[in-house]
C-alpha atoms as a PDB file:
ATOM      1  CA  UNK A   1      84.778 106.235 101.580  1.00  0.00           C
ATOM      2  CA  UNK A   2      87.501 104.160 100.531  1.00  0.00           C
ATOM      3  CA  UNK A   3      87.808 100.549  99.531  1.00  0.00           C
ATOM      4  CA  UNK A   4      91.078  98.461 100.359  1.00  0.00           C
ATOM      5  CA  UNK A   5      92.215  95.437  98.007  1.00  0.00           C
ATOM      6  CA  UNK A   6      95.488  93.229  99.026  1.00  0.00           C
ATOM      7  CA  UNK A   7      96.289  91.204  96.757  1.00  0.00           C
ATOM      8  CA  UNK A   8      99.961  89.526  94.758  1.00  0.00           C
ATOM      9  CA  UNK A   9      99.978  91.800  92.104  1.00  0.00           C
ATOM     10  CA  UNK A  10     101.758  89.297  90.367  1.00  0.00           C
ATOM     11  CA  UNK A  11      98.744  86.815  89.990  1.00  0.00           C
ATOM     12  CA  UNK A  12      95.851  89.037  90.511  1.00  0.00           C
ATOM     13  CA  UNK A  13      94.629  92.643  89.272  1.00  0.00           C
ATOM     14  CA  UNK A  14      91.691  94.601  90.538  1.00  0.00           C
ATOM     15  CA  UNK A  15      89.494  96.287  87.733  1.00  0.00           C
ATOM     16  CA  UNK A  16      86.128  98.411  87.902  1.00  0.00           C
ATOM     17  CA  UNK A  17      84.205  97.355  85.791  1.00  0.00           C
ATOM     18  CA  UNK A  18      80.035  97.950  84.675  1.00  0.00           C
ATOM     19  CA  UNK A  19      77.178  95.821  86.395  1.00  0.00           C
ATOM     20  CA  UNK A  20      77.078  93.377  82.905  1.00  0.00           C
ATOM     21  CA  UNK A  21      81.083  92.999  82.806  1.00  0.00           C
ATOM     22  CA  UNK A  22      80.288  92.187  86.661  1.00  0.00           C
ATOM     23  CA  UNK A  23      77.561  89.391  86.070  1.00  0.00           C
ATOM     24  CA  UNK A  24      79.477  87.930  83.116  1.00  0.00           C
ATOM     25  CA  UNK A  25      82.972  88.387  84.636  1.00  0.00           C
ATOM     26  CA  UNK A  26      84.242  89.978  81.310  1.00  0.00           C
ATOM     27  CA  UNK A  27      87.528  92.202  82.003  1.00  0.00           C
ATOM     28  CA  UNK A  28      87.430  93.020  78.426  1.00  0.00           C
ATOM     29  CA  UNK A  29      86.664  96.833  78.577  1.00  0.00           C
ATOM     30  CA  UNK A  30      86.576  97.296  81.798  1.00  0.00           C
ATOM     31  CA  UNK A  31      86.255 101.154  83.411  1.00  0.00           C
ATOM     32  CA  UNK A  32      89.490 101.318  85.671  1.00  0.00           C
ATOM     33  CA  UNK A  33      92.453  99.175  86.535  1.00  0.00           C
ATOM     34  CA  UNK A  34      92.610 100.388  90.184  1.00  0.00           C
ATOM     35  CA  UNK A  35      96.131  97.752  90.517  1.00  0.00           C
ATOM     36  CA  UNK A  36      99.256  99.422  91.261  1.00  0.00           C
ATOM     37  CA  UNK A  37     101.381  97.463  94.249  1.00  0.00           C
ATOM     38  CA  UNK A  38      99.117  94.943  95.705  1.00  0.00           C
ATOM     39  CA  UNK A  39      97.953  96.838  98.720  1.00  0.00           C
ATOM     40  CA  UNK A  40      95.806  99.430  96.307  1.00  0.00           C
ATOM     41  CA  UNK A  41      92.920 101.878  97.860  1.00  0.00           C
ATOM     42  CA  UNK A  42      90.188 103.230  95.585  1.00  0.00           C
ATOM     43  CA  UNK A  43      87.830 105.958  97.032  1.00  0.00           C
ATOM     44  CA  UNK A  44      84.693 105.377  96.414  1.00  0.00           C
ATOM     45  CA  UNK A  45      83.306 108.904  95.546  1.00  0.00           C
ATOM     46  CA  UNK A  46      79.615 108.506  94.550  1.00  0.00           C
ATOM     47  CA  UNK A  47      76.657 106.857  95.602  1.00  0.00           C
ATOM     48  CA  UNK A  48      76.097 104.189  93.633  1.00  0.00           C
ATOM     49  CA  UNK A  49      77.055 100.878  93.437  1.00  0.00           C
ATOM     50  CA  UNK A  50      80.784 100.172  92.232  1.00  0.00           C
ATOM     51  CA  UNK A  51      81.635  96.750  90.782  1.00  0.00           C
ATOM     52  CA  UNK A  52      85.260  95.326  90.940  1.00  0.00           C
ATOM     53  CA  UNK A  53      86.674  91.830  89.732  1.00  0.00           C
ATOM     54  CA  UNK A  54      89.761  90.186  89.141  1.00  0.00           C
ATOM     55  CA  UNK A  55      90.984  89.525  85.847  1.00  0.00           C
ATOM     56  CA  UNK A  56      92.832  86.328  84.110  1.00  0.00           C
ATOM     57  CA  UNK A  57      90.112  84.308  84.681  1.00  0.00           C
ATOM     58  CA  UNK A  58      89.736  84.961  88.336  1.00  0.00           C
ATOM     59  CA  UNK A  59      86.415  86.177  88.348  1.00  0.00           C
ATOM     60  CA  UNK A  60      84.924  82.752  87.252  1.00  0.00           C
ATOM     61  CA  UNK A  61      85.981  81.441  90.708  1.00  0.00           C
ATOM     62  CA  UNK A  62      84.650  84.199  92.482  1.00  0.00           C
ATOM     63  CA  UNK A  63      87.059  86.755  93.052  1.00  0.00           C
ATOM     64  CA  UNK A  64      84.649  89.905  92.164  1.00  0.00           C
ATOM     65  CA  UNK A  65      82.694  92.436  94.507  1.00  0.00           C
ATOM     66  CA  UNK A  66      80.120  94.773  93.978  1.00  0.00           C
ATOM     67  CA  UNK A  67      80.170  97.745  97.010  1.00  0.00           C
ATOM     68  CA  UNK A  68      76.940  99.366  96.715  1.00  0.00           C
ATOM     69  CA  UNK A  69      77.531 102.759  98.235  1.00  0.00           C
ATOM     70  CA  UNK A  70      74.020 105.300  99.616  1.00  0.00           C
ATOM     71  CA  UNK A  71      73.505 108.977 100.687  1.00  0.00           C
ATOM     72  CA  UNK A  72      72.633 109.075 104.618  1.00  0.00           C
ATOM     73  CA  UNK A  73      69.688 110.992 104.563  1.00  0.00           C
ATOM     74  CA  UNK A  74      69.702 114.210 107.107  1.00  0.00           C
ATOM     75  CA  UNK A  75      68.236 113.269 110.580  1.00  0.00           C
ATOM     76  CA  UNK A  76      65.204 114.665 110.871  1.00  0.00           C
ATOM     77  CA  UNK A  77      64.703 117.752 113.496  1.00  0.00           C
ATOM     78  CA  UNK A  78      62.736 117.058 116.703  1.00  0.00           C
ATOM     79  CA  UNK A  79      59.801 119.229 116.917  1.00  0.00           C
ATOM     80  CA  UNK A  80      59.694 121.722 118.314  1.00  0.00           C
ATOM     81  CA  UNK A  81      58.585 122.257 121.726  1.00  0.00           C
ATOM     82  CA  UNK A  82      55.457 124.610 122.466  1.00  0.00           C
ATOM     83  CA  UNK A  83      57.802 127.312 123.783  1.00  0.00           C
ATOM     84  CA  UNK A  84      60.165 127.212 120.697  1.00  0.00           C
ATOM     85  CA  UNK A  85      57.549 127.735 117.950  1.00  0.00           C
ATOM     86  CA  UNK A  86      57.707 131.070 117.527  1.00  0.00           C
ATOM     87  CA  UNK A  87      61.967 131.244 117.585  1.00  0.00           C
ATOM     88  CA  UNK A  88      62.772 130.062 114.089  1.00  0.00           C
ATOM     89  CA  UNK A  89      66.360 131.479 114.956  1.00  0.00           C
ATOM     90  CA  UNK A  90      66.546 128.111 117.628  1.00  0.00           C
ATOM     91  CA  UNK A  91      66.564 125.537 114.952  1.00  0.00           C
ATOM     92  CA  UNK A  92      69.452 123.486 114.209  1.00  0.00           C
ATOM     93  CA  UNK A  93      70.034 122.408 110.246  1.00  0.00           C
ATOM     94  CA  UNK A  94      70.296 119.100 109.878  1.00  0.00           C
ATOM     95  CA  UNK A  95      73.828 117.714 109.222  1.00  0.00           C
ATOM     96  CA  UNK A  96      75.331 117.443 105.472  1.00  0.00           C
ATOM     97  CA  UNK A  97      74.418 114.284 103.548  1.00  0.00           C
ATOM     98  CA  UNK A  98      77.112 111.388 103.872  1.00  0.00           C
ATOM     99  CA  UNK A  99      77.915 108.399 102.302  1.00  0.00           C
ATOM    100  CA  UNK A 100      77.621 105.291 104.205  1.00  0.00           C
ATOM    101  CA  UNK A 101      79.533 101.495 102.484  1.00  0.00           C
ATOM    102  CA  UNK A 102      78.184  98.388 102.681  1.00  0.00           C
ATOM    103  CA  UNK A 103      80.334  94.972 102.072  1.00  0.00           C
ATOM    104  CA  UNK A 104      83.259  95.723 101.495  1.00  0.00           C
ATOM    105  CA  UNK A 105      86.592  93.270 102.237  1.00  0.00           C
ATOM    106  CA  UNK A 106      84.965  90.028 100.478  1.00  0.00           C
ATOM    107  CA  UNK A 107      87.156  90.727  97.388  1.00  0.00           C
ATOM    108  CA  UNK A 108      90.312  91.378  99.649  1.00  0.00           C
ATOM    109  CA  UNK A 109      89.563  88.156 102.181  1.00  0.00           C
ATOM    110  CA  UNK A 110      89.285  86.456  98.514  1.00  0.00           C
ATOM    111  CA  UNK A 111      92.081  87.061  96.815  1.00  0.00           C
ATOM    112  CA  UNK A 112      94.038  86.377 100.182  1.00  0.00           C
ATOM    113  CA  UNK A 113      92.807  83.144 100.799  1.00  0.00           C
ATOM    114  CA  UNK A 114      93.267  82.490  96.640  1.00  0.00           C
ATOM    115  CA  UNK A 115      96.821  83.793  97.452  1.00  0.00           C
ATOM    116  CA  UNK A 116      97.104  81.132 100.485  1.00  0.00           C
ATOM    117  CA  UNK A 117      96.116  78.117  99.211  1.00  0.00           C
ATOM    118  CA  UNK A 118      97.967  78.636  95.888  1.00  0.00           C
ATOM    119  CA  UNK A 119     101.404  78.774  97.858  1.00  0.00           C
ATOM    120  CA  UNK A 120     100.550  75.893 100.065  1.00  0.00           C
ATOM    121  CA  UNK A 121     100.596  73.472  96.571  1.00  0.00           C
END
């Protein structure tokens, strides 16, 4: 999984920070500075939940996202059918474990629309 920031790099940085930098919006020790042009992509390698913000104050008007990301747990096998009980050689494993992302984009639609309405003053 991968999470996509666009932002002015100029104005704005994207940094990973821990759940209590998060809540607080302190980019004072943060874990990562993910910024590099302003169109930066971060793969999101573990399931957990990542927290991102933007520094220089930023945060404080809401330009932070936390992407919690969760193992898929294998389908679970059909039973098998009266015939099949005795073949264990007809089961099917059950797929690898993958990670599924949930909200991401509300930092990225944030910073562009902090981006937009600073150049229209």
């Amino acid at each position: 999984m991968y999470a996509d920031f666009g932002f002015d790099k100029h104005t704005y940085n994207v940094l990973e920070v821990n759940k209590t930098s998060y809540e607080t919006c302190n980019d004072v020790g943060f874990i990562k500075n993910i910024t590099r042009g302003g169109r930066d992509v971060y793969q999101l390698t573990e399931a957990k939940t990542y927290y991102f913000l933007s520094g220089r104050g930023f945060c404080y008007g809401g330009l932070k996202v936390a992407i919690p990301v969760e193992n898929i747990p294998p389908a679970a096998s059909p039973a098998p059918s009266p015939a099949n009980k005795n073949s264990a050689a007809s089961s099917t494993p059950p797929p690898p474990s993958a990670a599924r992302f949930i909200g991401l984009g509300l930092l990225t639609a944030a910073l562009a629309a902090s981006a937009l309405s600073t150049a229209m003053f």
